[in-house]
C-alpha atoms as a PDB file:
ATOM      1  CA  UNK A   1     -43.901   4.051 115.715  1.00  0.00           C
ATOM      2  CA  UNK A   2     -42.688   2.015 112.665  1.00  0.00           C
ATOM      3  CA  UNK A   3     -42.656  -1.287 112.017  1.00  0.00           C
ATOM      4  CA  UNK A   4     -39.120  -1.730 112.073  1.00  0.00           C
ATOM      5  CA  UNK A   5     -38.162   0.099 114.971  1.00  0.00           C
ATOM      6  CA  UNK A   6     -37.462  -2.829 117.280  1.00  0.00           C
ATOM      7  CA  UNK A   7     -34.718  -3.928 114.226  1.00  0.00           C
ATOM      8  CA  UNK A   8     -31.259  -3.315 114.545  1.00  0.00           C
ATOM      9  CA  UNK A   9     -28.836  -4.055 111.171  1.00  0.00           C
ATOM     10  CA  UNK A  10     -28.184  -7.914 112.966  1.00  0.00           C
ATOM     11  CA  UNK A  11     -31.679  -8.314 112.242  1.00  0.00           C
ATOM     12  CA  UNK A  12     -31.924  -7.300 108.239  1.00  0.00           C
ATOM     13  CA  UNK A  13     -30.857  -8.569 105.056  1.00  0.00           C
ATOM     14  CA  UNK A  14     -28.339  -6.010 103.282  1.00  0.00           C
ATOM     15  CA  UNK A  15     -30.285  -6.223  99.529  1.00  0.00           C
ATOM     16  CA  UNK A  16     -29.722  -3.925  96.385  1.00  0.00           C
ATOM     17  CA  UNK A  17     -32.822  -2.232  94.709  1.00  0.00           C
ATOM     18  CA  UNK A  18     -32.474  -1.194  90.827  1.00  0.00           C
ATOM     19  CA  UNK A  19     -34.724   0.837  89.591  1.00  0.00           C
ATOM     20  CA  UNK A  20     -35.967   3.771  87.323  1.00  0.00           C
ATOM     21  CA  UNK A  21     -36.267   7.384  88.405  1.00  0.00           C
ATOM     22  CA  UNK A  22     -37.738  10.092  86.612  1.00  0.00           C
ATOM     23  CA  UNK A  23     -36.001  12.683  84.730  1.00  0.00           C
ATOM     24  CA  UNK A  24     -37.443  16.202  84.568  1.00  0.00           C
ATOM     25  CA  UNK A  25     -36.093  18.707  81.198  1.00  0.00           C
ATOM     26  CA  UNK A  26     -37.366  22.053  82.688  1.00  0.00           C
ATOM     27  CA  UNK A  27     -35.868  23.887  78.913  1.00  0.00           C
ATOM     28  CA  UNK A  28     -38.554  25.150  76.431  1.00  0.00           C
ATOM     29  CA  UNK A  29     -38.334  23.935  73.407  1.00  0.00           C
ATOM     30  CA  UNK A  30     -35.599  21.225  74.094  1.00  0.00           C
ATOM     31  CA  UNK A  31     -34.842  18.679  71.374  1.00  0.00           C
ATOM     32  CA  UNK A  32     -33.187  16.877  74.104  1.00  0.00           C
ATOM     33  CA  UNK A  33     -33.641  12.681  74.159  1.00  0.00           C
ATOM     34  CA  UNK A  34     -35.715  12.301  77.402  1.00  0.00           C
ATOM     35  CA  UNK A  35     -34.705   9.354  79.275  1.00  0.00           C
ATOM     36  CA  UNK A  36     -34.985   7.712  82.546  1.00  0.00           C
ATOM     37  CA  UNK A  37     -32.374   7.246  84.720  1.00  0.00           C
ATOM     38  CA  UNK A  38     -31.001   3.763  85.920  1.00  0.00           C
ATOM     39  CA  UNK A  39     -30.641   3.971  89.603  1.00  0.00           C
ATOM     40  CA  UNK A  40     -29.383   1.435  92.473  1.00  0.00           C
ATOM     41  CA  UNK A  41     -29.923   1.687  96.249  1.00  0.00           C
ATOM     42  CA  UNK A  42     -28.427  -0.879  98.855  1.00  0.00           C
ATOM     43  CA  UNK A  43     -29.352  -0.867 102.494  1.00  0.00           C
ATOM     44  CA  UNK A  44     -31.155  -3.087 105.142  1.00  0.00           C
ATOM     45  CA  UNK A  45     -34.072  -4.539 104.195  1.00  0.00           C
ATOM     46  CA  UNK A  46     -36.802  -2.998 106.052  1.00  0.00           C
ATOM     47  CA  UNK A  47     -39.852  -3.533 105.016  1.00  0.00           C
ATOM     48  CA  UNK A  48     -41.063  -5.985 102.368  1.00  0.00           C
ATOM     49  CA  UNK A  49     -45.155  -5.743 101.655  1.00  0.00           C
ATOM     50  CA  UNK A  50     -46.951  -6.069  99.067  1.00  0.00           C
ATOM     51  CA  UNK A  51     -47.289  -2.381  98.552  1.00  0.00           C
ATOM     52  CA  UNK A  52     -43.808  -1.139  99.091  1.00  0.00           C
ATOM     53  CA  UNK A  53     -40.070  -1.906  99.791  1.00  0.00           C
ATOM     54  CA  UNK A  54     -38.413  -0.117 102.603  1.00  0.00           C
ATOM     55  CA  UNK A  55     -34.763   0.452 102.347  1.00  0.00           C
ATOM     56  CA  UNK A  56     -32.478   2.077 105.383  1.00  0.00           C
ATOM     57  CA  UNK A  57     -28.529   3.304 104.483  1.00  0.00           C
ATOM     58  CA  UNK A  58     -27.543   4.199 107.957  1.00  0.00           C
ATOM     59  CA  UNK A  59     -28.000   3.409 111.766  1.00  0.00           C
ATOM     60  CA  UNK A  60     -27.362   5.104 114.997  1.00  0.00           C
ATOM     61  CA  UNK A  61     -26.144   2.557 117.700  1.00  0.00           C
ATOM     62  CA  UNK A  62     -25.941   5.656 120.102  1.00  0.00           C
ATOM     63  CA  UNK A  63     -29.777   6.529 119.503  1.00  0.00           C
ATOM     64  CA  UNK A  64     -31.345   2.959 118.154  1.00  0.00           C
ATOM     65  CA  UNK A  65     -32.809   4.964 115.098  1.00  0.00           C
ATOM     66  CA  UNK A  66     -32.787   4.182 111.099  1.00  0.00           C
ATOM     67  CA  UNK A  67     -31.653   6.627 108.703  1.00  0.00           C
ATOM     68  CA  UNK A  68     -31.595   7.152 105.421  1.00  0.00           C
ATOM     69  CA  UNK A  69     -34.807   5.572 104.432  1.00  0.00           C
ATOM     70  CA  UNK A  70     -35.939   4.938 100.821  1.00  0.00           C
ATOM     71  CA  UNK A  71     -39.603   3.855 100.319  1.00  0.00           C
ATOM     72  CA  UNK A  72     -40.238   1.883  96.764  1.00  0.00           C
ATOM     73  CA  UNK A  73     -43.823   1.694  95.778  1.00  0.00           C
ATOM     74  CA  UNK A  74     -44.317  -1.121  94.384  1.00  0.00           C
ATOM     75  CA  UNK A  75     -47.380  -0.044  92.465  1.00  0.00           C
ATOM     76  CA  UNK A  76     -46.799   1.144  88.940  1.00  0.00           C
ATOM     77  CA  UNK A  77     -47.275   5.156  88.193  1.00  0.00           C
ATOM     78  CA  UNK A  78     -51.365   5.682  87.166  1.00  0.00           C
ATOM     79  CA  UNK A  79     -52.085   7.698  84.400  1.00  0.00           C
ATOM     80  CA  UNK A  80     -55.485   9.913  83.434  1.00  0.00           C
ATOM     81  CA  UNK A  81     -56.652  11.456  80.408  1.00  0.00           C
ATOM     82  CA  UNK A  82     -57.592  15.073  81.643  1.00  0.00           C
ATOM     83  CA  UNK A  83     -57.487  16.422  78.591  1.00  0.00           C
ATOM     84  CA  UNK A  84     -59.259  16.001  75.491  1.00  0.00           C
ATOM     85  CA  UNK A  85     -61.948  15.109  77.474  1.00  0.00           C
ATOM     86  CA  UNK A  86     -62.727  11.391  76.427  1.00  0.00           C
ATOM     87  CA  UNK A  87     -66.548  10.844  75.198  1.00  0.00           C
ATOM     88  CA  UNK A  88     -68.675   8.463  75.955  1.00  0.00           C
ATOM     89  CA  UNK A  89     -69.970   6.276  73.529  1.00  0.00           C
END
């Protein structure tokens, strides 16, 4: 059971997200400009914690139920050196 499954759309603020998606080139070789892509959502607001934002774009009177759900980490993207192997001092 989620959190927000006693809320109906009376219950939640209507909010716009923007924010930055990925962008994948898949070509070999590709002198393409890779660039992110600008991105806005708006829904009920969910879910606001400090490790996520939970967005909803539809709801089913008929069956009480969310749908459409978009989960925003709010946690920036972590990124490891696997290879060269960093040394040690």
């Amino acid at each position: 059971m989620s959190s927000w499954d006693h809320l109906t759309p009376a219950d939640c603020p209507v909010v716009r997200v923007d924010w930055v998606d990925i962008t994948e080139y898949s070509q070999w070789n590709s002198e393409e400009d890779v660039q992110t892509t600008d991105v806005v959502t708006v829904g009920w607001l969910l879910e606001d914690s400090p490790q996520q934002v939970v967005v909803a774009g539809s709801y089913s009177y008929t069956d009480d139920s969310w749908a459409s759900i978009v989960t925003f980490p709010k946690t920036p993207p972590e990124v490891t050196m696997l290879w060269p192997a960093s040394s040690s001092g």
